[in-house]
Protein backbone atom coordinates (compact mmCIF):
# COMPACT_ATOMS: atom_id res chain seq x y z
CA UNK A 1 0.00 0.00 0.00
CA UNK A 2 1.13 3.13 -0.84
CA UNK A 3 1.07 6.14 1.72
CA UNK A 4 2.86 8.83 0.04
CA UNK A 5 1.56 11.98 0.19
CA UNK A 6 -0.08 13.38 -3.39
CA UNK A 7 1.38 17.22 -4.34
CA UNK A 8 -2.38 18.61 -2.81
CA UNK A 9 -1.58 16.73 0.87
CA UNK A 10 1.93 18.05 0.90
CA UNK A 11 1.14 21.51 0.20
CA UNK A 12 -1.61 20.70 2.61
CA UNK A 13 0.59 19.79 5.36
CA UNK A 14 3.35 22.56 4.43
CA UNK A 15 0.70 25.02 4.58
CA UNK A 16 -0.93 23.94 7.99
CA UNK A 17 2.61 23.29 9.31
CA UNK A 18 3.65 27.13 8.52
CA UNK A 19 0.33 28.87 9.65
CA UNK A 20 0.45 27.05 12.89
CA UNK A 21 4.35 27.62 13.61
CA UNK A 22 3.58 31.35 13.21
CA UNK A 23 0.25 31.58 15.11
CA UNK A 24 0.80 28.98 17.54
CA UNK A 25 3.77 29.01 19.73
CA UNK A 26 4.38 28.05 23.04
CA UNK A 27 3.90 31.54 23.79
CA UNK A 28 0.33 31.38 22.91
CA UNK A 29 -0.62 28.21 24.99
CA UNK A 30 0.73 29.86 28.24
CA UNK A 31 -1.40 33.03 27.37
CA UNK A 32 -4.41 31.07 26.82
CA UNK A 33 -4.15 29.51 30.72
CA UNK A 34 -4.81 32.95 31.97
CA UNK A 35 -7.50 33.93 29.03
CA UNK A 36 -9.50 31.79 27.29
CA UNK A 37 -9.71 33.99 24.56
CA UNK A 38 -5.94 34.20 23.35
CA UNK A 39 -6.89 31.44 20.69
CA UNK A 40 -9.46 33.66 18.98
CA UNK A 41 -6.61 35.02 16.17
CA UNK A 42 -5.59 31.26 15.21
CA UNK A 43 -9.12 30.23 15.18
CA UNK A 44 -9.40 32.67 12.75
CA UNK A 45 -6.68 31.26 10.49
CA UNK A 46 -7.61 27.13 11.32
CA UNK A 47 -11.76 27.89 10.64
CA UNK A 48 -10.83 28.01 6.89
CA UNK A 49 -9.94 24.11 7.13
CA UNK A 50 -13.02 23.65 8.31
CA UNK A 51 -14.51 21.99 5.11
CA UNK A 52 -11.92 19.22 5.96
CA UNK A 53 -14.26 18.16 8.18
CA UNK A 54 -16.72 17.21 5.60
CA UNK A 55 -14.09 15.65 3.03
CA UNK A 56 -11.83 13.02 3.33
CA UNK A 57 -10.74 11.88 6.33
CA UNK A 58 -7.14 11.37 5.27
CA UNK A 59 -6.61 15.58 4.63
CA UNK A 60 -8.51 15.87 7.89
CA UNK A 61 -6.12 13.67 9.60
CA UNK A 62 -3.03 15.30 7.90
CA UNK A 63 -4.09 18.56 9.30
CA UNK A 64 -5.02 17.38 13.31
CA UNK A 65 -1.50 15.88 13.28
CA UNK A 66 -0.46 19.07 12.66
CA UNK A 67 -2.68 20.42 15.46
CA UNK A 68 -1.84 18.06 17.99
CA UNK A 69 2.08 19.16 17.09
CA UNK A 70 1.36 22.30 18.22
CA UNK A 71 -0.97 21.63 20.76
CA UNK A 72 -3.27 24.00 19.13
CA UNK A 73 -6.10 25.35 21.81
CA UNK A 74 -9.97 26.13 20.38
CA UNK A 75 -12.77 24.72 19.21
CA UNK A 76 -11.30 22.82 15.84
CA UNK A 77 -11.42 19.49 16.62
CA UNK A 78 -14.73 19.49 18.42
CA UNK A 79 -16.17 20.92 15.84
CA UNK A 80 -15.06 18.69 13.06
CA UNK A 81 -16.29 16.33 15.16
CA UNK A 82 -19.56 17.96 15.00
CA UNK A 83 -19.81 18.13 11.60
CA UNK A 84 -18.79 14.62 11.06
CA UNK A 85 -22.09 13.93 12.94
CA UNK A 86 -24.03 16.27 11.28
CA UNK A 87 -22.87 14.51 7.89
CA UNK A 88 -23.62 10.95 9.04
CA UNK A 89 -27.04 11.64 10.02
CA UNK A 90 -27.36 14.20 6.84
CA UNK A 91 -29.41 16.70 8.56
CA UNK A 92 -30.26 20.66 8.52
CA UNK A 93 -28.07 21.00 5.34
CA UNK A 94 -27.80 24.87 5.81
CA UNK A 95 -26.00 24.25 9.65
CA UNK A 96 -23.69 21.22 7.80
CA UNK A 97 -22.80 24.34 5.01
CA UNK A 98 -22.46 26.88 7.48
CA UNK A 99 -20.10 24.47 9.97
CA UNK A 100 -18.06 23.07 6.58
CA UNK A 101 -17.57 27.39 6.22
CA UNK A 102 -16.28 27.56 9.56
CA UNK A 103 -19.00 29.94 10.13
CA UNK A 104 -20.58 28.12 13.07
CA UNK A 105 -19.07 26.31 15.37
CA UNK A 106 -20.03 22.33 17.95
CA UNK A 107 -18.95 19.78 19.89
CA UNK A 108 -20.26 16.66 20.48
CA UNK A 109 -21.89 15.00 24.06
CA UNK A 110 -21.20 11.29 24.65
CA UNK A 111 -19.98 9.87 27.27
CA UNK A 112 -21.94 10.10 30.59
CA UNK A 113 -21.24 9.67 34.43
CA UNK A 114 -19.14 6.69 33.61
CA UNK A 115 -16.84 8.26 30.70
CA UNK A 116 -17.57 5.55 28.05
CA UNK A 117 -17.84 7.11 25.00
CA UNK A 118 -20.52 5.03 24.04
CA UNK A 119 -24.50 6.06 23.30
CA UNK A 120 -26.32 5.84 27.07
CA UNK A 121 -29.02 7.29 28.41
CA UNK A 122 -27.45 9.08 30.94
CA UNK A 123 -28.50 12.86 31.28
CA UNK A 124 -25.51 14.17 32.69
CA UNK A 125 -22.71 13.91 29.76
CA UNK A 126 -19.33 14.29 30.74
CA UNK A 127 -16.69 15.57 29.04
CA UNK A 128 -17.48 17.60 26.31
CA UNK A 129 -14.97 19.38 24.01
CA UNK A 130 -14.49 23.07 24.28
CA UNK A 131 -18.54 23.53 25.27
CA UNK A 132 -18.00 26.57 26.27
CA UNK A 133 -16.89 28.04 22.86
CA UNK A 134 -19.13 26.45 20.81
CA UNK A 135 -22.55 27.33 18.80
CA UNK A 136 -23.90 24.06 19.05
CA UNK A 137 -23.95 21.09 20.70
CA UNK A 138 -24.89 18.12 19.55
CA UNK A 139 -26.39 15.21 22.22
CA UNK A 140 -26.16 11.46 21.76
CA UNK A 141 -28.38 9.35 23.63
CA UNK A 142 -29.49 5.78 24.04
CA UNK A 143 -33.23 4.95 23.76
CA UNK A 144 -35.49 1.75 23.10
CA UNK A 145 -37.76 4.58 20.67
CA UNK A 146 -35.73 3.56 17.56
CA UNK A 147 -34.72 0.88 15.66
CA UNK A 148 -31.05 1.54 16.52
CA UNK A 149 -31.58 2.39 20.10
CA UNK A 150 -29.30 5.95 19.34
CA UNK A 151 -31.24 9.25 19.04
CA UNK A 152 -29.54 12.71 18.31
CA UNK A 153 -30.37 15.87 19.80
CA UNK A 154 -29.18 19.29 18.26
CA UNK A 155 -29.01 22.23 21.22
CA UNK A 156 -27.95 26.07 21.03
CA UNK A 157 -24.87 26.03 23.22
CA UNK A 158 -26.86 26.58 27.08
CA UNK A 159 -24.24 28.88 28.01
CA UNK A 160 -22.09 29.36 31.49
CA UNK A 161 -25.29 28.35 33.51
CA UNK A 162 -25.50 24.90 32.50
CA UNK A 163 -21.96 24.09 31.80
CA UNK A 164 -19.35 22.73 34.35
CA UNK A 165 -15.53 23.05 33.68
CA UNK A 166 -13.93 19.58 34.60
CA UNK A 167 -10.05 20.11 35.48
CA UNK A 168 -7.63 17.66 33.60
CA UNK A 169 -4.40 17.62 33.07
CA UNK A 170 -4.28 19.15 29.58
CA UNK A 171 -4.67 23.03 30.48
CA UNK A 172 -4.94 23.83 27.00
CA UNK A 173 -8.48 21.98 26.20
CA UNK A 174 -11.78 22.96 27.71
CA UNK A 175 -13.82 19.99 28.82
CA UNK A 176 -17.41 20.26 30.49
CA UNK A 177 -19.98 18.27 32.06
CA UNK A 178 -23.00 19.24 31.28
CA UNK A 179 -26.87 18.24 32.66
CA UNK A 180 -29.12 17.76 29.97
CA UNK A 181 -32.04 17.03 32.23
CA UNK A 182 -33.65 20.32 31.26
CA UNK A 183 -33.14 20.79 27.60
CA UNK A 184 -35.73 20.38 25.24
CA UNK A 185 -35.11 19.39 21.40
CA UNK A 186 -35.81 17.34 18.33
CA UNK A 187 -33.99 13.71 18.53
CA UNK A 188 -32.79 12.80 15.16
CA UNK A 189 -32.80 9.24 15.03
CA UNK A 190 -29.45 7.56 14.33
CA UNK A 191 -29.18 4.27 12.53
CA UNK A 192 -26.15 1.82 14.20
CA UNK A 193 -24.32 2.11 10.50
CA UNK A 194 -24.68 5.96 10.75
CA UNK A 195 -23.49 5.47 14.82
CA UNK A 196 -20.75 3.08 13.62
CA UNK A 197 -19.44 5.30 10.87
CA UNK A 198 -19.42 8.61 12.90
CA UNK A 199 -17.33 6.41 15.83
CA UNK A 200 -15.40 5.30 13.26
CA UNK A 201 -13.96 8.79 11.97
CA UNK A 202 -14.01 10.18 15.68
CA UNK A 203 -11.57 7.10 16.49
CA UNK A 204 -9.04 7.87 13.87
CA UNK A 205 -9.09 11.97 13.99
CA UNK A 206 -8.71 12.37 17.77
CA UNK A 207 -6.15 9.25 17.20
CA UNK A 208 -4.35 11.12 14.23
CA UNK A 209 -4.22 14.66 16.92
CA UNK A 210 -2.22 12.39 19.67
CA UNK A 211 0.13 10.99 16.95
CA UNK A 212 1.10 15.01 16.66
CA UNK A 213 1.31 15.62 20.23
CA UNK A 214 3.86 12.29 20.37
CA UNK A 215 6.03 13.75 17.62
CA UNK A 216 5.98 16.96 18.99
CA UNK A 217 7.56 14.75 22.09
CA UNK A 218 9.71 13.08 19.85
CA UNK A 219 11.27 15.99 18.30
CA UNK A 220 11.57 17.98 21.53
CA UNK A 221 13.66 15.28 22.74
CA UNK A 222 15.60 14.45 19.65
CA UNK A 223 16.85 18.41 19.58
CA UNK A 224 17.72 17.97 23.31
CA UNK A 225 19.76 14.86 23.21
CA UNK A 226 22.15 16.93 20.64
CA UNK A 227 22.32 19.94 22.15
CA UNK A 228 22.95 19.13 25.96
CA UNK A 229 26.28 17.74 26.56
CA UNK A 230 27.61 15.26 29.73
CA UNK A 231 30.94 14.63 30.43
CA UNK A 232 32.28 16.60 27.16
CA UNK A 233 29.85 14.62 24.88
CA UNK A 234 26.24 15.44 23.92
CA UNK A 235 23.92 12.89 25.56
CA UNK A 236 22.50 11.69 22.37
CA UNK A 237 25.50 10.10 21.44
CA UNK A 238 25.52 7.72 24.47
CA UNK A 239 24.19 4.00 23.50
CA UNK A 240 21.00 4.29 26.59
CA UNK A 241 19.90 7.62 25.19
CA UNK A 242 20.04 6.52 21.36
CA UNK A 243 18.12 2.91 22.52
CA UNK A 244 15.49 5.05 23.84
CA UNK A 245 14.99 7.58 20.95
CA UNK A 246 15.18 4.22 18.38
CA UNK A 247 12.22 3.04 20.61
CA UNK A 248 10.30 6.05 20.57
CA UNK A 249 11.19 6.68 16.79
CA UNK A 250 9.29 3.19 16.01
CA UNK A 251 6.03 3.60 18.24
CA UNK A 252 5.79 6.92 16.74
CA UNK A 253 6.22 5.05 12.82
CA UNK A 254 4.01 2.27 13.88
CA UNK A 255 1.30 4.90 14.96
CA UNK A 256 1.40 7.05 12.00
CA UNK A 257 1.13 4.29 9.77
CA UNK A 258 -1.95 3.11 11.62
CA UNK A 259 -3.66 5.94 11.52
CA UNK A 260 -3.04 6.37 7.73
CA UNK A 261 -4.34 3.45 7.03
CA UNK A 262 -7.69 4.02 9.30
CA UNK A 263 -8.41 7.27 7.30
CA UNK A 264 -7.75 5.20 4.62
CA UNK A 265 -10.32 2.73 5.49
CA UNK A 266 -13.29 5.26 6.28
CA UNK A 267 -12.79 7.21 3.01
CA UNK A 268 -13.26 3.88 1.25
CA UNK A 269 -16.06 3.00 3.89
CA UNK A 270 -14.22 -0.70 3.65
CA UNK A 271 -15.52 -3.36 5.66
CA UNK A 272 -12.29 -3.48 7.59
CA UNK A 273 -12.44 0.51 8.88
CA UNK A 274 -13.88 -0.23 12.58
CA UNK A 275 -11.22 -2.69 13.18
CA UNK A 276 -8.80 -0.58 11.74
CA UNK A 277 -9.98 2.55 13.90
CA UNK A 278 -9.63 1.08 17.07
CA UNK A 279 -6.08 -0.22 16.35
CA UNK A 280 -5.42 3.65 15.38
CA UNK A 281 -6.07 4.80 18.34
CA UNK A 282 -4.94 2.12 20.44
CA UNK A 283 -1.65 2.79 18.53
CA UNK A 284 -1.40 6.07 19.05
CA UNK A 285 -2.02 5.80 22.77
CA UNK A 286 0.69 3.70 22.88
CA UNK A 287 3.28 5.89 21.25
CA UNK A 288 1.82 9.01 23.20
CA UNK A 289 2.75 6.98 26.56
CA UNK A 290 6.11 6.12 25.24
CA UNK A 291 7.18 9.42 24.01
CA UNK A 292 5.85 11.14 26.75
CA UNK A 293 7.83 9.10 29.55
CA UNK A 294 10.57 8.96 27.87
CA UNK A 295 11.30 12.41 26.14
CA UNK A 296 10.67 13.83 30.32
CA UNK A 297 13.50 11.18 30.78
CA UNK A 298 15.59 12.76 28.50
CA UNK A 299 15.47 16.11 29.04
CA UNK A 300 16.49 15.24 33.30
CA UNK A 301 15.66 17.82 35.60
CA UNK A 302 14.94 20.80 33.36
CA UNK A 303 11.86 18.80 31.62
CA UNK A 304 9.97 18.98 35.17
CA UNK A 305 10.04 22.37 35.42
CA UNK A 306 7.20 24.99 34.49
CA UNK A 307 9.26 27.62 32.44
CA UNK A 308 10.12 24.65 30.19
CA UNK A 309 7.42 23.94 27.30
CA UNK A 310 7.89 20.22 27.27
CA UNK A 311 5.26 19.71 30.06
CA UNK A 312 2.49 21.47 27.76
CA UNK A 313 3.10 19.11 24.91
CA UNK A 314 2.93 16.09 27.44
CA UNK A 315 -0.30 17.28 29.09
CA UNK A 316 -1.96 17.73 25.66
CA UNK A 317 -0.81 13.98 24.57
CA UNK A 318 -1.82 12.82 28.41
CA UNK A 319 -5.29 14.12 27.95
CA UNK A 320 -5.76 13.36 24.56
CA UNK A 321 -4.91 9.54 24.76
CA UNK A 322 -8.16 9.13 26.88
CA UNK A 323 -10.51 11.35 24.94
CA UNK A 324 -12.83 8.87 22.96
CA UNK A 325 -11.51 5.73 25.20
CA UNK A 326 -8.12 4.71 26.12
CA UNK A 327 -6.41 2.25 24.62
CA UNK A 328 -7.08 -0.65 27.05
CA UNK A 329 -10.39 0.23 26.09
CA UNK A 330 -9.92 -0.14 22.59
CA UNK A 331 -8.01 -3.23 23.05
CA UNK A 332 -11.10 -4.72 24.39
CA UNK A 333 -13.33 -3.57 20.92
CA UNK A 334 -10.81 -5.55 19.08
CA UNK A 335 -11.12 -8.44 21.04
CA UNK A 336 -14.57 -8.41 20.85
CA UNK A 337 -14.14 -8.15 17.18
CA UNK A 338 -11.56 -11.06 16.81
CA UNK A 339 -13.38 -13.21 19.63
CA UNK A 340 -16.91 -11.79 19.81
């Protein structure tokens, strides 16, 4: 199989790459601890890749790994998210055009009390990307009313009074629980191939945005190792240091590939994409752990410390490996695939 990149991904990815090395340095994240709205001038530049979200998965995926590099803050990913939904379940084409303009802007409720991201019919749903900056949320419940048992519900974002900031360790994303109890709003029914192909394509984009935030590890790491010296001699030339980076250079390989190949699989909507999905993400949580542990190793004292950026970069693949399941969780989907 070939995964070279055609001349329209590369200048895709050269594109993305130099917009968000300009408008999203480390600089930025630290500014948006303090004020939420720091990332309003790169959502600004990122909302015209919004249509990615209704086009191939592959460009999509291209373009969150250079997010996750970055560790970009805002509402991009939950809204492509969103508007993955929105496409599945091919409703209220004006909102899917104005979302694809990156006009309007959602997230997506799952999970509930218990943090599966799986349909339930829980009315408290718990973490919720970037709900606070968001025109629309979009609610998925579990119900006996349809055939499928998964209903939709499209809300106006219920503002400050309804919304409760969860604290994890990824400062730089906004996640919410949120009480549903009260809102009122048409359920869209959802059939389990719709359900299936929307979890699909959430699997492999939050999957290809932690495959950034591990390179972004990778690289920090790499740089270090040649730059700081011991005993006359910089580190990376000493045989523990160079096992370690060989390691994390192949999880990180392994993961990309993975993830390639998912994106792959849902553009072609091939029979093998769910499997393939889950071993994306599973992947990538695996190389996130990996470089994470071991570029901190690397970098020795210096990588604990605040004023250094590593730590933001390691929250953002921390936080990101659990968003849509972890990968024990995903290991389990497989073998229920393989064993079921």
């Amino acid at each position: 199989m070939d995964f070279s990149l055609t001349d329209d991904q590369q200048l895709l990815v050269e594109t993305a790459r130099q917009i968000l090395t300009n408008e999203c340095p480390p600089r930025l994240l630290r500014a948006h601890l303090d004020d939420r709205s720091e990332y309003a001038p790169l959502w600004q530049h990122t909302r015209g890749f919004a249509e990615l979200g209704r086009g191939d998965c592959t460009d999509l995926c291209l373009f969150l790994d250079e997010l996750g590099f970055v560790a970009a803050p805002g509402p991009f990913l939950a809204t492509t998210l969103f508007a993955a939904l929105l496409e599945e379940l091919d409703a209220d084409t004006a909102l899917r055009d104005a979302v694809a303009a990156g006009e309007v802007t959602g997230s997506v409720a799952v999970a509930g009390r218990s943090g599966v991201w799986e349909p339930n019919d829980d009315l408290v749903k718990s973490f919720v990307l970037d709900a606070d900056a968001v025109d629309h949320l979009a609610v998925v419940s579990a119900t006996t009313g349809t055939e499928s048992g998964v209903v939709v519900t499209l809300l106006p974002n219920p503002g400050a009074r309804a919304l409760r900031a969860i604290e994890t360790v990824d400062t730089t994303r906004r996640l919410f629980e949120w009480d549903t109890g009260d809102e009122i709003g048409a359920a869209i029914p959802c059939s389990s191939d719709a359900w299936r192909a929307f979890a699909d394509r959430a699997h492999v984009m939050v999957a290809a945005e932690l495959v950034g935030a591990a390179r972004r590890c990778f690289t920090m790491a790499l740089a270090y190792a040649k730059e700081r010296e011991q005993f006359g001699r910089p580190i990376g030339s000493f045989q523990a240091i160079q096992h370690k980076l060989a390691e994390m250079s192949l999880v990180l390989e392994r993961a990309t590939a993975a993830v390639h190949y998912a994106a792959m699989t849902v553009d072609a909507r091939d029979p093998d994409r769910t499997r393939a999905c889950h071993v994306a993400k599973a992947a990538a949580g695996a190389a996130a752990r990996r470089n994470l542990v071991d570029s901190i190793q690397i970098h020795g004292g210096i990588g604990y410390t605040w004023e250094h950026d590593l730590h933001l970069f390691l929250r953002r693949a921390t936080g990101t490996e659990y968003l849509f399941g972890a990968s024990s969780w995903h290991h389990d989907r497989l073998a229920d695939l393989l064993f079921g």
